[in-house]
C-alpha atoms as a PDB file:
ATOM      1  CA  UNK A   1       0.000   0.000   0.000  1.00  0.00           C
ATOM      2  CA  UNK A   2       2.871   2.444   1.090  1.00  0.00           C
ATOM      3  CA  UNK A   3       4.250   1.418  -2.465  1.00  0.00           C
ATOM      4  CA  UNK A   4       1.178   2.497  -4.197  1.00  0.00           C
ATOM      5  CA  UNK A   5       1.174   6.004  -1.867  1.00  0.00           C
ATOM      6  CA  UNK A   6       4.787   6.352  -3.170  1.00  0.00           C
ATOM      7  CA  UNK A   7       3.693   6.185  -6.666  1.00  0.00           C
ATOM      8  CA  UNK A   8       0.608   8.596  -6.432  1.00  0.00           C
ATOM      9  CA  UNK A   9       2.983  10.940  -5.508  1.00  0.00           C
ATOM     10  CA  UNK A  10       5.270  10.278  -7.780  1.00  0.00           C
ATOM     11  CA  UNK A  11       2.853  10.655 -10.683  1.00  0.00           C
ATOM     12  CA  UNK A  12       1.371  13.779  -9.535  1.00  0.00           C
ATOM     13  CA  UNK A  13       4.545  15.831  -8.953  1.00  0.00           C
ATOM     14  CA  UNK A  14       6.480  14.453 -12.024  1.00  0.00           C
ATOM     15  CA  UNK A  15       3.725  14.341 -14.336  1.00  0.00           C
ATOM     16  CA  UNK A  16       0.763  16.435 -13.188  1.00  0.00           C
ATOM     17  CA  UNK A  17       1.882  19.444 -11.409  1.00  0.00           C
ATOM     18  CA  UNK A  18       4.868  19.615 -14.447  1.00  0.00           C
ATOM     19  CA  UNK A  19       2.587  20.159 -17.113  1.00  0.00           C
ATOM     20  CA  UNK A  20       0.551  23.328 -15.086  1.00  0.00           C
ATOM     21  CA  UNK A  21      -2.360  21.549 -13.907  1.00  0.00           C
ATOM     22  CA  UNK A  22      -2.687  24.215 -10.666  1.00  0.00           C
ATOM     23  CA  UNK A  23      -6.325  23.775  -9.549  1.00  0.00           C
ATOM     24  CA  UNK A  24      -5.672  22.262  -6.064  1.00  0.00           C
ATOM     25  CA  UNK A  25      -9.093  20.170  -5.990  1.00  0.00           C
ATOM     26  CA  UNK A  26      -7.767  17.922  -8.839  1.00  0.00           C
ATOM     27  CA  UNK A  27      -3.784  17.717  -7.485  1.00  0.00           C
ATOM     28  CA  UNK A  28      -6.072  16.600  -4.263  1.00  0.00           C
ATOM     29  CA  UNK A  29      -8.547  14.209  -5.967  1.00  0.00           C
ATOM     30  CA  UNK A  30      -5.845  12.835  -7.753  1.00  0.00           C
ATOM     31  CA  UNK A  31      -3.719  12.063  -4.578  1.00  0.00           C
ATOM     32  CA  UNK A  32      -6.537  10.672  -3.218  1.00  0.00           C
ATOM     33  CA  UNK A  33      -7.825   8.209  -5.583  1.00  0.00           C
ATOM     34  CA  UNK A  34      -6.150   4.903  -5.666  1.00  0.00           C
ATOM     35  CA  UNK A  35      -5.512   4.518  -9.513  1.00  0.00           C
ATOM     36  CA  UNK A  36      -4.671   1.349  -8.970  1.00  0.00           C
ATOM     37  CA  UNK A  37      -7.916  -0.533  -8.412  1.00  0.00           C
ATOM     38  CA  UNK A  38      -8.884   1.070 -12.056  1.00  0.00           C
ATOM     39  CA  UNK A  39      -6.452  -1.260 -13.720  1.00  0.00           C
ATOM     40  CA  UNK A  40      -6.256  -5.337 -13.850  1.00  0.00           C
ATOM     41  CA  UNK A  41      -4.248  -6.749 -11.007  1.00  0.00           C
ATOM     42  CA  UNK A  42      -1.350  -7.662 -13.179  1.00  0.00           C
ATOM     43  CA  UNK A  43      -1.177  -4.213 -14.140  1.00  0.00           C
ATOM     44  CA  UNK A  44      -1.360  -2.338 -11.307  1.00  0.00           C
ATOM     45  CA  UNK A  45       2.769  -2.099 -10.917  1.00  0.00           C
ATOM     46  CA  UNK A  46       1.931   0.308 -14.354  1.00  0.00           C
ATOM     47  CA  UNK A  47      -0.980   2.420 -12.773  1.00  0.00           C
ATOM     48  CA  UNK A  48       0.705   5.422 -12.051  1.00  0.00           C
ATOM     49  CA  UNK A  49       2.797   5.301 -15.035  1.00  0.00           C
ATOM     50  CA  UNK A  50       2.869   7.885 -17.775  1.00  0.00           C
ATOM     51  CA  UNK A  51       0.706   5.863 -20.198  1.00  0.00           C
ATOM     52  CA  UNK A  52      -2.403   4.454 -21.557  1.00  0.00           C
ATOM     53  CA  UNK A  53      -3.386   1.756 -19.319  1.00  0.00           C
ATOM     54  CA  UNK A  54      -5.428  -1.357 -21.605  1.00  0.00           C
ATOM     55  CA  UNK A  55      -8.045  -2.155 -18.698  1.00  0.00           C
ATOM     56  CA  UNK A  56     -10.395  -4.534 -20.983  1.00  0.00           C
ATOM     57  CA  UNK A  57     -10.489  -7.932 -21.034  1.00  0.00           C
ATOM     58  CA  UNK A  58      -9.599 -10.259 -23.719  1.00  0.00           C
ATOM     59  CA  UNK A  59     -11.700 -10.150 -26.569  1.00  0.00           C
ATOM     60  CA  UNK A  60     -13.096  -7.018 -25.887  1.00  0.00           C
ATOM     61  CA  UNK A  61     -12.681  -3.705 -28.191  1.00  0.00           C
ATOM     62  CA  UNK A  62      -9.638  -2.260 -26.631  1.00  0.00           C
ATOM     63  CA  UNK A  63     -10.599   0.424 -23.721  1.00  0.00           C
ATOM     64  CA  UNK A  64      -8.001   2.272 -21.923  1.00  0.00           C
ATOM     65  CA  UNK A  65      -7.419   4.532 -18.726  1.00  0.00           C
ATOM     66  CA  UNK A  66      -5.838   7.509 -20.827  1.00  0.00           C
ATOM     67  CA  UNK A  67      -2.358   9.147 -19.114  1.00  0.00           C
ATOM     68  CA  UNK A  68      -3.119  11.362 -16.253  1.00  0.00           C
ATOM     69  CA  UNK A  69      -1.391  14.234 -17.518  1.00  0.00           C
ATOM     70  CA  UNK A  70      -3.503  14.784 -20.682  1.00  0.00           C
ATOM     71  CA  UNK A  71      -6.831  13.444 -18.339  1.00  0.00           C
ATOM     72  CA  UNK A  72      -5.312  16.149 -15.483  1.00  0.00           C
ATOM     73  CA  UNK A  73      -4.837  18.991 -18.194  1.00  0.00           C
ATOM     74  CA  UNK A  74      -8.310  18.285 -20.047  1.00  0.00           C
ATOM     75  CA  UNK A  75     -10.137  18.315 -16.870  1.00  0.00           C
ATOM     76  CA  UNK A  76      -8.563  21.188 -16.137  1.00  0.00           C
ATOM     77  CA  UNK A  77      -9.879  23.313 -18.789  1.00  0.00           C
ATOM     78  CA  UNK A  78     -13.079  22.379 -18.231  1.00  0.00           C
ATOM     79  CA  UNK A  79     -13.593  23.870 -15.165  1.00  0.00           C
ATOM     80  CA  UNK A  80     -15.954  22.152 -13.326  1.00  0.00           C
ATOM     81  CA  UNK A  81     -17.784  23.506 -10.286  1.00  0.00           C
ATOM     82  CA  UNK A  82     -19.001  21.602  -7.447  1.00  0.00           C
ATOM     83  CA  UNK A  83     -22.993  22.240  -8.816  1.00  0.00           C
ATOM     84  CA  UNK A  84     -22.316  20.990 -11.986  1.00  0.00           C
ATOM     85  CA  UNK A  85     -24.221  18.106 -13.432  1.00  0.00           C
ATOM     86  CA  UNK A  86     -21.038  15.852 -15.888  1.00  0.00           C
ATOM     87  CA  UNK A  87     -21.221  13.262 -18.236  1.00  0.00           C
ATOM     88  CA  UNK A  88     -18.082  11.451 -18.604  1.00  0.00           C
ATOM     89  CA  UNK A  89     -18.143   9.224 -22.222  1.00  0.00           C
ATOM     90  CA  UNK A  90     -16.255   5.690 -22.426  1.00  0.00           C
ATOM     91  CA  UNK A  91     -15.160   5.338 -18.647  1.00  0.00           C
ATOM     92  CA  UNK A  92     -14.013   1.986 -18.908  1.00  0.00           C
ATOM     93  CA  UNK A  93     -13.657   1.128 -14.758  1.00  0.00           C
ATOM     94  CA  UNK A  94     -14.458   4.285 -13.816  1.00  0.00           C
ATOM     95  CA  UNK A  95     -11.437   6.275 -13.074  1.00  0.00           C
ATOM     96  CA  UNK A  96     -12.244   9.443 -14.638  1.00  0.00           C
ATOM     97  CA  UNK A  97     -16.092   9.393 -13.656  1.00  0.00           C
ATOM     98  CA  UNK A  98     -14.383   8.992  -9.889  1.00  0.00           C
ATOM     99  CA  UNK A  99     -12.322  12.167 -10.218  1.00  0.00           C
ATOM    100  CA  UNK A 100     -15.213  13.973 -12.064  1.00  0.00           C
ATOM    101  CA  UNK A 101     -17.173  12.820  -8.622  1.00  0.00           C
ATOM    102  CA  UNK A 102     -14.857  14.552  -6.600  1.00  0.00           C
ATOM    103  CA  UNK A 103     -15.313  18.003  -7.923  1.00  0.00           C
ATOM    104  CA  UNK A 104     -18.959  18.273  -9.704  1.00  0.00           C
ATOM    105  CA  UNK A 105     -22.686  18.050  -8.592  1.00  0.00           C
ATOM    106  CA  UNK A 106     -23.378  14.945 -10.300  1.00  0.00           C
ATOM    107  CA  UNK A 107     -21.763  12.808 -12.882  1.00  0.00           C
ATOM    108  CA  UNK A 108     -23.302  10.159 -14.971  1.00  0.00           C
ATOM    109  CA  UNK A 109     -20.947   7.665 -17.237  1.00  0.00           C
ATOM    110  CA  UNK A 110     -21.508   5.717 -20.192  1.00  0.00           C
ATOM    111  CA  UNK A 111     -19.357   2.865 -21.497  1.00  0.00           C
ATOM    112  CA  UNK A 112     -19.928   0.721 -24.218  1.00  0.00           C
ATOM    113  CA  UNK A 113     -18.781  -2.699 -22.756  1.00  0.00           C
ATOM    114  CA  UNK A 114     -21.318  -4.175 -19.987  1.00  0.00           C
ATOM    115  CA  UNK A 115     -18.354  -6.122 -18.157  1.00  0.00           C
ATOM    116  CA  UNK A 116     -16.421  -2.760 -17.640  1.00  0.00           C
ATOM    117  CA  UNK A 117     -19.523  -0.727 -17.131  1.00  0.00           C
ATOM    118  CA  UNK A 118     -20.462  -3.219 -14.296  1.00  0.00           C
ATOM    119  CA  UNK A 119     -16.943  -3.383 -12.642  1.00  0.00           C
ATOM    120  CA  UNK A 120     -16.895   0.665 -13.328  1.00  0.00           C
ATOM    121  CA  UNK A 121     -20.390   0.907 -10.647  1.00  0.00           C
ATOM    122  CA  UNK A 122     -18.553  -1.905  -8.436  1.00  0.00           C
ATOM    123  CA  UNK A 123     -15.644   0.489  -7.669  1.00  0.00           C
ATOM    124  CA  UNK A 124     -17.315   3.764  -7.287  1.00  0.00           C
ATOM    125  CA  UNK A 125     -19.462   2.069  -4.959  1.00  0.00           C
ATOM    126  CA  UNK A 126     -16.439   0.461  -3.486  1.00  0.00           C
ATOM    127  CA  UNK A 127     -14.980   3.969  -3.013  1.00  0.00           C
ATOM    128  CA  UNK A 128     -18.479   5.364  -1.707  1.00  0.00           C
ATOM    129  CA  UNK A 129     -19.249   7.114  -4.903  1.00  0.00           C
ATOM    130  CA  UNK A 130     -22.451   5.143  -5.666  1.00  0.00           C
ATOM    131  CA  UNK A 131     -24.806   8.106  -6.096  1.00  0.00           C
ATOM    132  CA  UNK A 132     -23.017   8.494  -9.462  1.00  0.00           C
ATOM    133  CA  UNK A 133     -24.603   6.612 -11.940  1.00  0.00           C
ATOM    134  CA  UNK A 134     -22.703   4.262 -15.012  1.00  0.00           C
ATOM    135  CA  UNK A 135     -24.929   3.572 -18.200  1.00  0.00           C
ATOM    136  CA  UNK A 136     -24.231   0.845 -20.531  1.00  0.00           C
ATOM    137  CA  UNK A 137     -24.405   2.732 -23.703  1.00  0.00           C
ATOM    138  CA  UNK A 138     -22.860   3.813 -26.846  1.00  0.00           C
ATOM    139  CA  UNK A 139     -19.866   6.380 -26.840  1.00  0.00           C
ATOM    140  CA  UNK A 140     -21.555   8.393 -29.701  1.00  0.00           C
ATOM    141  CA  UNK A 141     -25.193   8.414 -28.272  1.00  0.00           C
ATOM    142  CA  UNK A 142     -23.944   9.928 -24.308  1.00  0.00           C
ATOM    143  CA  UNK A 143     -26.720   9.722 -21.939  1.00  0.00           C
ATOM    144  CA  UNK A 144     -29.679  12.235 -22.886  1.00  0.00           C
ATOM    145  CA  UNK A 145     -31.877  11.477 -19.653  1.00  0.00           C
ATOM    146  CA  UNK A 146     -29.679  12.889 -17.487  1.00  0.00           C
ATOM    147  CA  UNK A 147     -28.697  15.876 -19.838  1.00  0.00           C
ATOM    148  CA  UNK A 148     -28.389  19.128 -20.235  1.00  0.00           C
ATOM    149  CA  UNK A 149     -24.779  18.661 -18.723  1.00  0.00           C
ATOM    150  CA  UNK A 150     -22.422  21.437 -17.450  1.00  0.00           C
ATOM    151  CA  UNK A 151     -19.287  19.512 -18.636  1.00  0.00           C
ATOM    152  CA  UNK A 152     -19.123  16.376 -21.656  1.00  0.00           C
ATOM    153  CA  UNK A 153     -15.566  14.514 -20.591  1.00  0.00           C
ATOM    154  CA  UNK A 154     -14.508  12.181 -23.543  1.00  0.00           C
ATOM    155  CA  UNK A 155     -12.087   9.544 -21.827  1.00  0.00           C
ATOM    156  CA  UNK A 156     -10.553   8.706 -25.128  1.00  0.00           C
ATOM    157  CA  UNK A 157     -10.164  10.723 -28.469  1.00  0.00           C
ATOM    158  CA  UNK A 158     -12.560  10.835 -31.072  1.00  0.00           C
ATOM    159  CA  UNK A 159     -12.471  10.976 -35.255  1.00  0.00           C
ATOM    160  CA  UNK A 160     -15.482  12.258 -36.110  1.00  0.00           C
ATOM    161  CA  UNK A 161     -17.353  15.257 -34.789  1.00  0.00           C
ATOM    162  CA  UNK A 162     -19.469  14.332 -31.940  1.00  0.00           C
ATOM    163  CA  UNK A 163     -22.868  16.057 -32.690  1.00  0.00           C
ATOM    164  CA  UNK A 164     -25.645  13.871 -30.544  1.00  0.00           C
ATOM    165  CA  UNK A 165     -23.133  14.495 -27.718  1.00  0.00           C
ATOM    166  CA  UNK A 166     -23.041  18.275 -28.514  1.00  0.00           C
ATOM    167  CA  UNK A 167     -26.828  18.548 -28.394  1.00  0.00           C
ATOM    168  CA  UNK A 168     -26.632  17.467 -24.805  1.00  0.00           C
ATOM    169  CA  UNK A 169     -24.834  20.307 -23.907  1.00  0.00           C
ATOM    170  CA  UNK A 170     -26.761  22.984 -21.431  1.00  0.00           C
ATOM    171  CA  UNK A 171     -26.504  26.613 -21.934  1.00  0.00           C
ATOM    172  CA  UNK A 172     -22.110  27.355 -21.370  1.00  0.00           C
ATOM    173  CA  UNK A 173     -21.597  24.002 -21.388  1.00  0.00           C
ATOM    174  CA  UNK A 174     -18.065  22.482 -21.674  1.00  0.00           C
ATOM    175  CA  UNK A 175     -16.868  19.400 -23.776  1.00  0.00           C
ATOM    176  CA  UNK A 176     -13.224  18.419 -23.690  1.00  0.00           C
ATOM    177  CA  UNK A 177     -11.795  15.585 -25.387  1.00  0.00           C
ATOM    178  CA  UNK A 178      -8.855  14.564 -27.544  1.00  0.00           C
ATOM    179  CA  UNK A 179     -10.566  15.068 -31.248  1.00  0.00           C
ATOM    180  CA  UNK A 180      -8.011  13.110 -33.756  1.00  0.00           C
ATOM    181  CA  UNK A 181      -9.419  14.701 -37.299  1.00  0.00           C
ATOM    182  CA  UNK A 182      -5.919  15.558 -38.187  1.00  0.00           C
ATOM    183  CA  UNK A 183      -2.477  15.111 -37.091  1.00  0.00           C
ATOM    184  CA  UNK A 184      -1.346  15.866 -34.932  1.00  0.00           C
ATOM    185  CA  UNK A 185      -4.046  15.246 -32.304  1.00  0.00           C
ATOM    186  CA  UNK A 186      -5.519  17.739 -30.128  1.00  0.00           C
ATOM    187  CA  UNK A 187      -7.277  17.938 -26.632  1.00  0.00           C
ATOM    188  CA  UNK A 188      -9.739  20.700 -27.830  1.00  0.00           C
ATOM    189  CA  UNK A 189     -12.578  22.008 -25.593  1.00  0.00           C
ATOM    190  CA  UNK A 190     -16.136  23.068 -27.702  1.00  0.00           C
ATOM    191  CA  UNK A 191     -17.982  25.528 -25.829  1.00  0.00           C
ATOM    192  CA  UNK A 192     -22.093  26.001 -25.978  1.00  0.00           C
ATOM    193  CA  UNK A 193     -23.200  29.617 -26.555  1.00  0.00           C
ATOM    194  CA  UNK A 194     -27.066  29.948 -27.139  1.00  0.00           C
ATOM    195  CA  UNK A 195     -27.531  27.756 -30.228  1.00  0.00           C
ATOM    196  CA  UNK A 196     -23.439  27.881 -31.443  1.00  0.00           C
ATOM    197  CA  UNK A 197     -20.581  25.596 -30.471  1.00  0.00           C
ATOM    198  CA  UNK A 198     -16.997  27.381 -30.322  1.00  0.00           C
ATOM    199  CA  UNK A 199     -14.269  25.111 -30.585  1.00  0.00           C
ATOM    200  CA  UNK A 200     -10.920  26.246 -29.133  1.00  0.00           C
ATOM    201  CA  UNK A 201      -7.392  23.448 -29.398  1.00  0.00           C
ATOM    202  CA  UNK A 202      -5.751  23.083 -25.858  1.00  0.00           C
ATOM    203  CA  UNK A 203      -2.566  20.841 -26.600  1.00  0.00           C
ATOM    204  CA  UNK A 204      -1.492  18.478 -28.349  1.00  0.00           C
ATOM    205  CA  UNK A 205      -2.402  15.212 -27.385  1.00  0.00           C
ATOM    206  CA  UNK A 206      -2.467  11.503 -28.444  1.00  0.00           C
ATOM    207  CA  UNK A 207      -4.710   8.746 -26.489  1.00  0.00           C
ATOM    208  CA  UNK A 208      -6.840   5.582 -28.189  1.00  0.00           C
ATOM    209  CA  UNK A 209      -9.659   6.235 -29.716  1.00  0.00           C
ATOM    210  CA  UNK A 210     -13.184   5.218 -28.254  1.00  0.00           C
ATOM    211  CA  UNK A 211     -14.936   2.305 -29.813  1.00  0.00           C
ATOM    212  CA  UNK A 212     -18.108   4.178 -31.421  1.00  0.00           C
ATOM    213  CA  UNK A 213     -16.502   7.317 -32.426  1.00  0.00           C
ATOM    214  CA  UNK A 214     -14.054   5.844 -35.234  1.00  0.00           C
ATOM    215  CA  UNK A 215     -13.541   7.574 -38.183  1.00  0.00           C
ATOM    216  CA  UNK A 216     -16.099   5.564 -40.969  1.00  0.00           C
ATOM    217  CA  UNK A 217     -14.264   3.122 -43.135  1.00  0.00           C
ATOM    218  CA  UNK A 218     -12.914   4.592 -46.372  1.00  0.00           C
ATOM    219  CA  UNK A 219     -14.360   2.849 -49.259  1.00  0.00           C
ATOM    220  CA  UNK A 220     -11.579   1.151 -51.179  1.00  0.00           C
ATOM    221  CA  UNK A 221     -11.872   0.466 -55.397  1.00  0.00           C
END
């Protein structure tokens, strides 16, 4: 456990705090949440590592826990307050929507895969965050019962313009993500102004993409 404390630390000071992340609440939440119960067991000696952690099981379309720096930064940006109502998209086990949970009002998550939507409610309950709420459900289609949200969190990047997502967007809403149109890849945050979205890059950025928000296969002669 002490080894684990070590690490937390570790990733926080060398990789968070580095790359101007300044807001105290998420240096806090992130010291506070044990990153390592996200991750499979023989993975958890990587948890605090500055990568992509694969978190699915076998068979499965590949879902990730994305590095903490670019998840640190993104969150970051979109400056959630402690009455606002998140959706995070793609949680896999929950890591994000349990950091979200430590700074908004209320935060729902979707994620594709029933295993890792199941095991994503099992540890936030685990960690006493079981008001939030985890929907089995497609990355593309977000959760509109629960909408308008404050803040849209994509835990992964996207290739094609997320527009049913957008439309759950409340008045100044906020949805950062990693949106890989182009090359290179970009954490970019859209912002919702009466009935326009602004769109404004943030860094550069590269993490997986979500299953569900792929760029459509080219057709090939």
């Amino acid at each position: 456990m002490s080894d684990f404390l070590t690490a937390r630390r570790k990733m926080v000071d060398g990789q968070v705090r580095p790359s101007d992340v300044t807001d105290i609440r998420i240096i806090d939440a992130m010291l506070t949440l044990p990153r390592e119960i996200f991750v499979p067991e023989d993975q958890r000696a990587l948890a605090y590592l500055d990568l992509d952690l694969h978190v699915s099981q076998k068979g499965s379309p590949k879902r990730y826990l994305i590095k903490p720096m670019v998840l640190a930064k993104m969150i970051q940006a979109a400056e959630i307050k402690s009455s606002d109502n998140v959706l995070v998209v793609g949680c896999a086990t929950g890591y994000t929507a349990a950091l979200a949970a430590k700074l908004a009002g209320r935060v729902t998550a979707t994620e594709s895969d029933p295993a890792l939507a199941a095991k994503a409610a099992s540890i936030l309950a685990t960690l006493g965050l079981d008001r939030e709420s985890v929907v089995t459900a497609a990355a593309f289609a977000g959760a509109p019962a629960n909408a308008p949200y404050d803040v849209i969190i994509l835990d992964g990047a996207t290739e094609v313009v997320p527009e049913q997502l957008y439309r759950q967007l409340g008045p100044d809403g906020r949805l950062v993500g990693v949106f890989a149109m182009s090359r290179p890849q970009r954490a970019t945050i859209i912002t919702h102004s009466y009935s326009d979205f602004g769109d404004r890059p943030l860094f550069d950025a590269s993490v997986p993409v979500l299953p569900g928000l792929e760029r459509p296969a080219a057709f090939v002669f």
